[in-house]
Structure formats: structure tokens, C-alpha cells
Protein backbone atom coordinates (compact mmCIF):
# COMPACT_ATOMS: atom_id res chain seq x y z
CA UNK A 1 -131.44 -83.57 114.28
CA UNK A 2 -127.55 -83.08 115.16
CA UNK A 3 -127.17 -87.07 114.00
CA UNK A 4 -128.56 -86.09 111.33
CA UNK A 5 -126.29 -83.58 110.52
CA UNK A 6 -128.51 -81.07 110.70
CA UNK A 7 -128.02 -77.87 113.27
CA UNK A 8 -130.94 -76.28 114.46
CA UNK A 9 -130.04 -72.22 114.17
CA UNK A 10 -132.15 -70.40 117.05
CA UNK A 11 -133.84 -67.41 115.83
CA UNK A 12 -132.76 -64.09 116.39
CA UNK A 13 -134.22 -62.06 118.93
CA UNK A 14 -135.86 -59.38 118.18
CA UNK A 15 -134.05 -56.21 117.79
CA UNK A 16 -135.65 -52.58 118.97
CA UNK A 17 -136.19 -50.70 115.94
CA UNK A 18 -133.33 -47.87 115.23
CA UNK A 19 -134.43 -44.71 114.77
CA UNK A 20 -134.35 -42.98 111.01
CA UNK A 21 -134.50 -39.53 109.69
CA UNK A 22 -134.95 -36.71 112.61
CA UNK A 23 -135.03 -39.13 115.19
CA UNK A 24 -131.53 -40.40 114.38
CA UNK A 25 -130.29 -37.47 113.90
CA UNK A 26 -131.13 -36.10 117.12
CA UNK A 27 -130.02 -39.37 118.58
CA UNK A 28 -126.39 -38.31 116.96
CA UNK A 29 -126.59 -35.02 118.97
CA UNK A 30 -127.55 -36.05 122.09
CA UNK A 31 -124.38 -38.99 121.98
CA UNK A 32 -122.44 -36.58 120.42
CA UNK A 33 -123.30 -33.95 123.21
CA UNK A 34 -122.43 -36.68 125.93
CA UNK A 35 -119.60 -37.65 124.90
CA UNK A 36 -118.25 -33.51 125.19
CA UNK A 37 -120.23 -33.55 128.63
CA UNK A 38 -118.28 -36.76 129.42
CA UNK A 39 -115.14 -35.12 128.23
CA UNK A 40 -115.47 -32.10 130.03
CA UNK A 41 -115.63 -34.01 132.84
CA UNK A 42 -112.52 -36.05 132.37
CA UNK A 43 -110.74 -33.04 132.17
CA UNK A 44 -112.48 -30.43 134.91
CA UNK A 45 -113.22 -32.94 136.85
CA UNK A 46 -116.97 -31.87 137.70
CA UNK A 47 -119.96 -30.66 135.49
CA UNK A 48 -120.13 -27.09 136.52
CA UNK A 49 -120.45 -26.14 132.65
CA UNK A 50 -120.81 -22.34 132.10
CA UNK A 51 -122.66 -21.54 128.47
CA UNK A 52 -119.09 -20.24 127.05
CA UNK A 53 -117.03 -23.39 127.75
CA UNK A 54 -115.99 -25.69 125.02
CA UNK A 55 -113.88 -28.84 124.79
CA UNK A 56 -112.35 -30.43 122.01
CA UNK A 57 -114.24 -33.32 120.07
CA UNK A 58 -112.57 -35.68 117.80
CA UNK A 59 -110.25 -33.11 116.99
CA UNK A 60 -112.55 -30.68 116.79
CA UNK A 61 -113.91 -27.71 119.23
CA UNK A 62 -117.26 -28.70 120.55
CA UNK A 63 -119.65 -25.67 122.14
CA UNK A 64 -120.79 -27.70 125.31
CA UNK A 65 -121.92 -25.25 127.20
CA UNK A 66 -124.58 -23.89 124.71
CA UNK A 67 -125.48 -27.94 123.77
CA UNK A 68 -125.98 -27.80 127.60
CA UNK A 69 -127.90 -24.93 127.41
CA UNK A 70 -130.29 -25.79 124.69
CA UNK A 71 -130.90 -29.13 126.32
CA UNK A 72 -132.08 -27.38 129.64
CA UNK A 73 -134.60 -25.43 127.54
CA UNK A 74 -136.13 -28.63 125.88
CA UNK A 75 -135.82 -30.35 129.38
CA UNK A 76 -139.79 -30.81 130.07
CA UNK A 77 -139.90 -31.79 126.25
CA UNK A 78 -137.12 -34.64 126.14
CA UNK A 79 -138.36 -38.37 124.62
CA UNK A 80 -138.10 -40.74 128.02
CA UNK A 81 -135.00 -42.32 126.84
CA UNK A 82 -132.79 -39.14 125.91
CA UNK A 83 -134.13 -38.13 129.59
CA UNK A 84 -132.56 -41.12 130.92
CA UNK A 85 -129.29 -40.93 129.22
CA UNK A 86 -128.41 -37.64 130.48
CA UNK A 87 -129.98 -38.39 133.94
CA UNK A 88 -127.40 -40.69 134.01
CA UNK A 89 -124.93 -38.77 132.67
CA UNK A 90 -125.17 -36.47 135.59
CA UNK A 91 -126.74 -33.59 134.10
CA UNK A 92 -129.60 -32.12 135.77
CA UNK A 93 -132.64 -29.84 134.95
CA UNK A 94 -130.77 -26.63 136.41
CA UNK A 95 -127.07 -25.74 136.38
CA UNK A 96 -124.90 -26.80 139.11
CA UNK A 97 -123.14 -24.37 141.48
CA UNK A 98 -118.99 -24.61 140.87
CA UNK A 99 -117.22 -27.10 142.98
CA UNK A 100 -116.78 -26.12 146.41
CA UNK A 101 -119.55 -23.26 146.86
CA UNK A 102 -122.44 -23.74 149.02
CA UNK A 103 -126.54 -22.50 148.15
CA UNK A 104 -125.69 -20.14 151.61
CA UNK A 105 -122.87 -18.91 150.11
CA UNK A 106 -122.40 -18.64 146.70
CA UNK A 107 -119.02 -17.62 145.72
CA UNK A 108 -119.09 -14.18 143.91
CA UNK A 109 -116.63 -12.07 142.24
CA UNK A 110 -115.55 -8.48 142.76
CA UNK A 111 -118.24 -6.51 141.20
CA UNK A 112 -117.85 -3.25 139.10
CA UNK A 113 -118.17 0.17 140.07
CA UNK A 114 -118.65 2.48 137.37
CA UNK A 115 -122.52 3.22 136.44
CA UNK A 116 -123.72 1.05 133.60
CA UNK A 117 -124.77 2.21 130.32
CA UNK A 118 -128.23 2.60 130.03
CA UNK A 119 -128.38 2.06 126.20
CA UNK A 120 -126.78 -1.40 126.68
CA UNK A 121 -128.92 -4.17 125.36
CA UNK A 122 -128.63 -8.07 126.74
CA UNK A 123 -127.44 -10.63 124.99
CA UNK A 124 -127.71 -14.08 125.02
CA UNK A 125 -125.07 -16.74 125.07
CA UNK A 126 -123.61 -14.69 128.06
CA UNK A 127 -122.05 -15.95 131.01
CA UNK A 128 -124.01 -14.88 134.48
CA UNK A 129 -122.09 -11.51 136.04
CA UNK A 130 -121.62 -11.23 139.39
CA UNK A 131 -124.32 -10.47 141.25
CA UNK A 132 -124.99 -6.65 142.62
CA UNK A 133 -125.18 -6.28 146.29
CA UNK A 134 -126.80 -3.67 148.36
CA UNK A 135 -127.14 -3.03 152.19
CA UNK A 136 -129.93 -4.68 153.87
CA UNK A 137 -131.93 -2.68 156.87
CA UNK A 138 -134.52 -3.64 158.93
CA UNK A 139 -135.99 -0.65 159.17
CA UNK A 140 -139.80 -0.25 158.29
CA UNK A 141 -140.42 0.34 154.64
CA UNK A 142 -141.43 3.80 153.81
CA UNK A 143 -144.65 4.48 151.75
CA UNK A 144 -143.95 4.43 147.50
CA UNK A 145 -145.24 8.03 146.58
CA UNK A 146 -147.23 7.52 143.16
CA UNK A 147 -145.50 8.20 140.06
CA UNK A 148 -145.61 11.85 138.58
CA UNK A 149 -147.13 12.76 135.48
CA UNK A 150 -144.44 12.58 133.40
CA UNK A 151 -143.62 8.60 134.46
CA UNK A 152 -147.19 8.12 133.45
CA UNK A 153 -147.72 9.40 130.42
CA UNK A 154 -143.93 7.84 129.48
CA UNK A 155 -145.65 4.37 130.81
CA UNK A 156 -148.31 5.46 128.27
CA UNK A 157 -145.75 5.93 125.29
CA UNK A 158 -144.50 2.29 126.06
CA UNK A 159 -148.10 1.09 126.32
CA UNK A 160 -148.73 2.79 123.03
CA UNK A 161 -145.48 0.74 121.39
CA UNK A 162 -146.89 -2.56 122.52
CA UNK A 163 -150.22 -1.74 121.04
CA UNK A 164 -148.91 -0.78 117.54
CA UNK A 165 -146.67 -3.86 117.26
CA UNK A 166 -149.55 -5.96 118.25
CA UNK A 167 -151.64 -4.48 115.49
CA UNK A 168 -148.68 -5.41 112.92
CA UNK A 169 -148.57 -8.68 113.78
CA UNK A 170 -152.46 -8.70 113.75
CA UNK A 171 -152.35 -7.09 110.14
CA UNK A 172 -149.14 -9.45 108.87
CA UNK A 173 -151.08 -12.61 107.96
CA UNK A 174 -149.49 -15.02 110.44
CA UNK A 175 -151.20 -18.16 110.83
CA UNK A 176 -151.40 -18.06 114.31
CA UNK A 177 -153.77 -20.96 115.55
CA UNK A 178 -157.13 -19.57 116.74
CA UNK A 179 -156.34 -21.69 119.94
CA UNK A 180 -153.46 -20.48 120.92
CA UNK A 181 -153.60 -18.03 124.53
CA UNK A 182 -151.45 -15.56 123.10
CA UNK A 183 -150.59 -14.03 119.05
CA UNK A 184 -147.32 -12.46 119.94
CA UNK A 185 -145.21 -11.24 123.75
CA UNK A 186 -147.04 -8.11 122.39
CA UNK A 187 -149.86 -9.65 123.10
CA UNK A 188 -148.83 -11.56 126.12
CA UNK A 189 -147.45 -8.25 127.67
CA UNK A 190 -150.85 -6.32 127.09
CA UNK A 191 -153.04 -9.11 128.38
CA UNK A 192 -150.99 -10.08 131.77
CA UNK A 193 -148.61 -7.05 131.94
CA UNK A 194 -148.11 -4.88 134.64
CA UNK A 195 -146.35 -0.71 134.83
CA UNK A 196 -143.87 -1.28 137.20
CA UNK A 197 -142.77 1.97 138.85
CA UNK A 198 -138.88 3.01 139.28
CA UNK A 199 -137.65 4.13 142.05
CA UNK A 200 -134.07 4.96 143.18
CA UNK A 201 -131.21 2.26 143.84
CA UNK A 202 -131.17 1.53 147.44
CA UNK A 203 -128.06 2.81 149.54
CA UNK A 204 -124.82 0.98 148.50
CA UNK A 205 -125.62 -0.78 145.81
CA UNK A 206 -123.33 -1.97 143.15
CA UNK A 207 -124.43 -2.44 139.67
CA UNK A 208 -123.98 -5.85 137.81
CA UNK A 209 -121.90 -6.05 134.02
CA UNK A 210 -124.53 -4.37 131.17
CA UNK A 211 -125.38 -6.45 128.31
CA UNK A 212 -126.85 -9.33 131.32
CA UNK A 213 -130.38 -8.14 132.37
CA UNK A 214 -132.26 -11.15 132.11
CA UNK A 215 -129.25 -13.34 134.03
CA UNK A 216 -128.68 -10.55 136.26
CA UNK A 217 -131.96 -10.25 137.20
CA UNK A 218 -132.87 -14.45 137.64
CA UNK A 219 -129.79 -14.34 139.89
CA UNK A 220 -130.28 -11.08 142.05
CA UNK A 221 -134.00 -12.05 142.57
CA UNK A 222 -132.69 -15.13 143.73
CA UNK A 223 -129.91 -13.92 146.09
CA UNK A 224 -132.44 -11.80 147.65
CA UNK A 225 -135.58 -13.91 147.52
CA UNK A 226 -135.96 -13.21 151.40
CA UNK A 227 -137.02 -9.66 150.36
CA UNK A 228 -139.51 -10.89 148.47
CA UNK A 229 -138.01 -9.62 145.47
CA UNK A 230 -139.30 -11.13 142.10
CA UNK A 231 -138.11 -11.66 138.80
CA UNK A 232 -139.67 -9.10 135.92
CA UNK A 233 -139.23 -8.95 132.26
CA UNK A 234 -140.77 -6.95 129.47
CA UNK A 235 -140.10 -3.87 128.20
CA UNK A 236 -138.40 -0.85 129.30
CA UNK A 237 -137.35 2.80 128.10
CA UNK A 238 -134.28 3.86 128.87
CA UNK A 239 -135.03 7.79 129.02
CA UNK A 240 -137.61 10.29 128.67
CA UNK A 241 -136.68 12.81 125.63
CA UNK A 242 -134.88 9.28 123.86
CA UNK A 243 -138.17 7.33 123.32
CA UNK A 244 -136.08 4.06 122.72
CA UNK A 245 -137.58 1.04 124.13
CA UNK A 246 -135.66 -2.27 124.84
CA UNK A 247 -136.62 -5.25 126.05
CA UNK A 248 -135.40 -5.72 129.27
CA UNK A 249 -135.35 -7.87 132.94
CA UNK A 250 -135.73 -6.31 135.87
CA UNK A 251 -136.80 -7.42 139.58
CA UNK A 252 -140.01 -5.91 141.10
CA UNK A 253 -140.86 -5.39 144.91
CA UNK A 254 -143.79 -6.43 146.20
CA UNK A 255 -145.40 -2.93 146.10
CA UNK A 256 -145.06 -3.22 142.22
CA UNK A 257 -141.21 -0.58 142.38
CA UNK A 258 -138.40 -1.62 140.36
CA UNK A 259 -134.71 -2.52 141.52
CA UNK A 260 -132.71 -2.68 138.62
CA UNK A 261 -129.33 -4.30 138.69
CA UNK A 262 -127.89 -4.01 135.63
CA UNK A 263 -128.99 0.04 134.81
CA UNK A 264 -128.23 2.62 136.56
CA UNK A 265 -130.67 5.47 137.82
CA UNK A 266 -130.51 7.61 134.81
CA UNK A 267 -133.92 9.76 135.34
CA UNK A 268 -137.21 8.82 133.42
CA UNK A 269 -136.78 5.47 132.93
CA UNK A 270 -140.13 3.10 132.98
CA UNK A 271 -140.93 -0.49 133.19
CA UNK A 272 -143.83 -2.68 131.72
CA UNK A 273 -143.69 -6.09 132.23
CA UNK A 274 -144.70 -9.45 133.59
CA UNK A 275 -143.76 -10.61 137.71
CA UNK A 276 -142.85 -14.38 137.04
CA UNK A 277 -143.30 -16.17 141.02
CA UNK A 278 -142.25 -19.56 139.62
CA UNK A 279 -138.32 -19.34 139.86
CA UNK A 280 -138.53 -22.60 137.45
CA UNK A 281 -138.95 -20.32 134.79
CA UNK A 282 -136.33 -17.79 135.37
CA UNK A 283 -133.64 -17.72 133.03
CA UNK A 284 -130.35 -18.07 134.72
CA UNK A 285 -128.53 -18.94 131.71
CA UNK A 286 -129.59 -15.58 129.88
CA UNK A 287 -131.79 -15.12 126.99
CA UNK A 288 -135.09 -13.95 128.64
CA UNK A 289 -138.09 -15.62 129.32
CA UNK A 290 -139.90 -13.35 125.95
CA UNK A 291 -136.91 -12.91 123.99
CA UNK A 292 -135.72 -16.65 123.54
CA UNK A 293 -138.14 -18.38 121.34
CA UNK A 294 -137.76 -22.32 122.60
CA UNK A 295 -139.30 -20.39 125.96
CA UNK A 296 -141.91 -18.13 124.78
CA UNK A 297 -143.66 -20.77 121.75
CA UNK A 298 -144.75 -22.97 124.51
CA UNK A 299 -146.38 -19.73 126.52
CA UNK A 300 -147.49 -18.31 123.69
CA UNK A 301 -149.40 -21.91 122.85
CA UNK A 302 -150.18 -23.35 126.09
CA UNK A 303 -150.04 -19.39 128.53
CA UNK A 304 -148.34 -19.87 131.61
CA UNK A 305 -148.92 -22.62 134.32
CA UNK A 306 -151.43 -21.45 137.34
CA UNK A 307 -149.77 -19.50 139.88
CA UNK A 308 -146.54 -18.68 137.86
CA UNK A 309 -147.08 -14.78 137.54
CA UNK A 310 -147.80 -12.35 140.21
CA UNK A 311 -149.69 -9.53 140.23
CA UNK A 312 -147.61 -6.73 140.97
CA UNK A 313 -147.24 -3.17 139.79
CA UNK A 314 -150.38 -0.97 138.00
CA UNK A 315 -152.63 -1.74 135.38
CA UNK A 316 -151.89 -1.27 131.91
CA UNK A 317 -155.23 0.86 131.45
């Protein structure tokens, strides 16, 4: 055919589709949220990336930490390929620990020693504080005397809270798929939760920075995992005679008693919540497990995994 002076143009192959409307756009954030990563790196020189930092961006501050941060909560829901371009990227599923600390010995901070508020509410987007410390013994557990009256009916009152909120949502006209394991964490809390009774701070312990519970409580129930201590989130009231409930994270013995580390022991304060075992699920970067929604839709929906709450603490009644 050449002789003739004819050339023979071989077809083009065949080019993967490119993605349009949501698709593409979240294909712009995800290379747009690399390319930070990847300049974070370039100038830290690692990918320890706390939820506060940023980094400029074609001129531009970029939020990397909380694009981080968001991606970790949408981790089990990532298309294959965006899972493969930040697998390669070097992110991971959980943050990393800063350069040069070890999982024996994490590197901690001078803690503070005034008592915390106890009207101090958490907040998201938070970096993790330093994590309280107590002294350990080895000497036998004593018995947990029951709670008095006056923690009980206070458990009641919080009990009571739960109910009415689950009645508004009940009354509100959400659609709420008839499927669906849970209508609201009011709902969740009522069906699964637990009244987890306070006790006093053991010897020597140092509270962690207010305005942290759900971080401070992922990372103390980590630090002291060998006490079987467990992460616990739900509600709590900070006083009798105040009547102001908060949701709040807490950790929770295995006799069902509450160590708090982020408030202090201001009298009459109760707990009702949920014991998470899977530490998967804690939320080290803040925002709660209830509280943040990209977390609770999917429990709400689908309920929790088998095996990922314990049963610790009393009956709701």
C-alpha cells in the first residue's frame, strides 16, 4: 500500500473512559490532596500529618491534615483505584507515630496540672493532648461498692433525656429506612447502652487538655490497654443540681467504673454509654465515634460489626 502512496494509520487504542460529574470531581480532590501530602513531605520530610497542619498549594494554603483526616474516615469506602493511589502514596489506614518514637514508647509531652473544667465540651478538628498518666499497682483490686441512690436516679435523669430525644426524632417525620438497625445514637444508646458507674481518679493521676474527650480517651485506653481499660462514649452529666448533659468519651474498666481523663472528679457526675472492644473504631483523630456523622451513618445503617462492643457497666432498665 506504501507504493501506492497510501499509509496505513493503525487505530488507536482504546482509551479508559475518564470520569465525569462527581466522579471527576472527586478524582480532582484526591490528586489535589496528594499533591499537599506529597508536599508536606518534601518539606517535613515524613508523613506524620497532625489534623491542624497545612502546607501551601499553588500559592494557596491547603488544610492537609483534615483532607487526611476525612480520607481515613471514608477508608473502608474508597473506589479500588483512589485506594491504590494513596497506598502508594504512603498513607495508611491509621496515623503514623512522629519520626523517631517507638509503639513502647511513645513520646509525650508535659501534661497539665490544674483540674479541668467540667463544663468543657470536645471539639473536633483538635489535635490529640497528651496523654494523662497515673501510677500503676499491683495490688489486688478492691470490690466497686454499688452506686448510691442519688447516682441512680441521676443515671435515670440521663436515661430519661435519651428517651425524650428518641421520641422527637420518632415524631419529626424523618424518612428513616424501615431497615436500618438504628433511627438515631438516641436510639443506638438505648438499645446497646450501658450506666457506667464513676468512681474516683486513681492516685496520681494527671488530667489531659479539656475540649479532647473522645481523642483523649482513644489514646489513654490505648496507652493502658494492659489494664484492660476500654474505650466508652455516650453521654454524660456533668453535675447533679446542673442537669446539663454532654456528649462525652470516657474509658470504662472491666467492672463497668469510669476513669475519666479529661474531667476531673467534680461529685455527681454519671455516664451512659457504649464499651467499643474493636480499637479500629476508636477515634484517635477526635470527633467521636456518635458525634461525627461519616462514622455513625454507616452504624446507624449497617449496627456495629460482631464482637465490636462489650458489655460492660449496668443495664439501662
Amino acid at each position: 500500500m506504501t507504493g501506492l502512496g497510501i499509509t496505513l494509520i493503525e487505530p488507536a487504542a482504546d482509551e479508559p473512559p475518564q470520569p465525569t460529574g462527581r466522579a471527576a470531581r472527586q478524582q480532582r480532590q484526591l490528586d489535589q490532596g496528594l499533591a499537599a501530602v506529597a508536599a508536606f513531605r518534601g518539606r517535613e520530610g515524613h508523613l506524620h500529618i497532625r489534623q491542624r497542619d497545612t502546607i501551601t498549594l499553588d500559592g494557596d494554603e491547603y488544610k492537609v491534615g483534615q483532607w487526611l483526616s476525612n480520607l481515613r474516615k471514608r477508608w473502608d469506602r474508597l473506589p479500588p483505584e483512589h485506594l491504590q493511589a494513596v497506598t502508594e502514596a504512603g498513607i495508611t489506614a491509621t496515623r503514623s507515630r512522629p519520626p523517631g518514637s517507638s509503639p513502647q514508647a511513645p513520646e509525650r509531652s508535659p501534661v497539665r496540672q490544674a483540674p479541668l473544667s467540667p463544663t468543657q465540651l470536645p471539639q473536633e478538628g483538635d489535635a490529640p493532648a497528651p496523654c494523662a498518666t497515673h501510677r500503676r499497682t499491683t495490688a489486688a483490686a478492691r470490690p466497686t461498692p454499688p452506686p448510691d441512690a442519688s447516682v441512680i436516679a441521676a443515671e435515670d435523669g440521663l436515661v430519661h433525656y435519651l428517651r425524650q430525644h428518641a421520641e422527637l426524632v420518632e415524631r419529626g417525620g424523618y424518612e428513616i429506612p424501615a431497615d436500618w438497625s438504628h433511627q438515631s445514637q438516641f436510639h443506638l444508646l438505648l438499645a446497646l447502652g450501658r450506666r457506667h458507674t464513676p468512681t474516683p481518679r486513681p492516685e496520681g493521676l494527671t488530667g489531659m487538655l479539656g475540649r479532647l474527650c473522645y481523642s483523649n480517651s482513644a489514646q489513654y485506653a490505648r496507652d493502658h490497654q494492659d489494664e484492660g481499660l476500654l474505650y466508652a462514649e455516650g453521654f454524660a452529666l456533668t453535675h447533679v443540681g446542673l442537669d446539663f448533659y454532654l456528649p462525652h468519651a470516657w474509658t470504662v474498666r472491666p467492672d463497668g467504673t469510669v476513669l475519666d481523663p479529661t474531667w476531673d472528679d467534680e461529685p455527681g457526675r454519671v455516664y451512659v454509654g457504649i464499651a467499643v472492644a474493636d480499637s479500629r473504631l476508636w477515634p484517635f483523630d477526635g470527633g467521636g465515634i456518635l458525634q461525627d456523622f461519616d462514622r455513625l451513618l454507616p452504624l446507624l445503617r449497617d449496627g456495629f460489626p460482631p464482637n465490636a462492643l462489650a458489655d460492660r457497666g449496668r443495664p439501662l432498665g
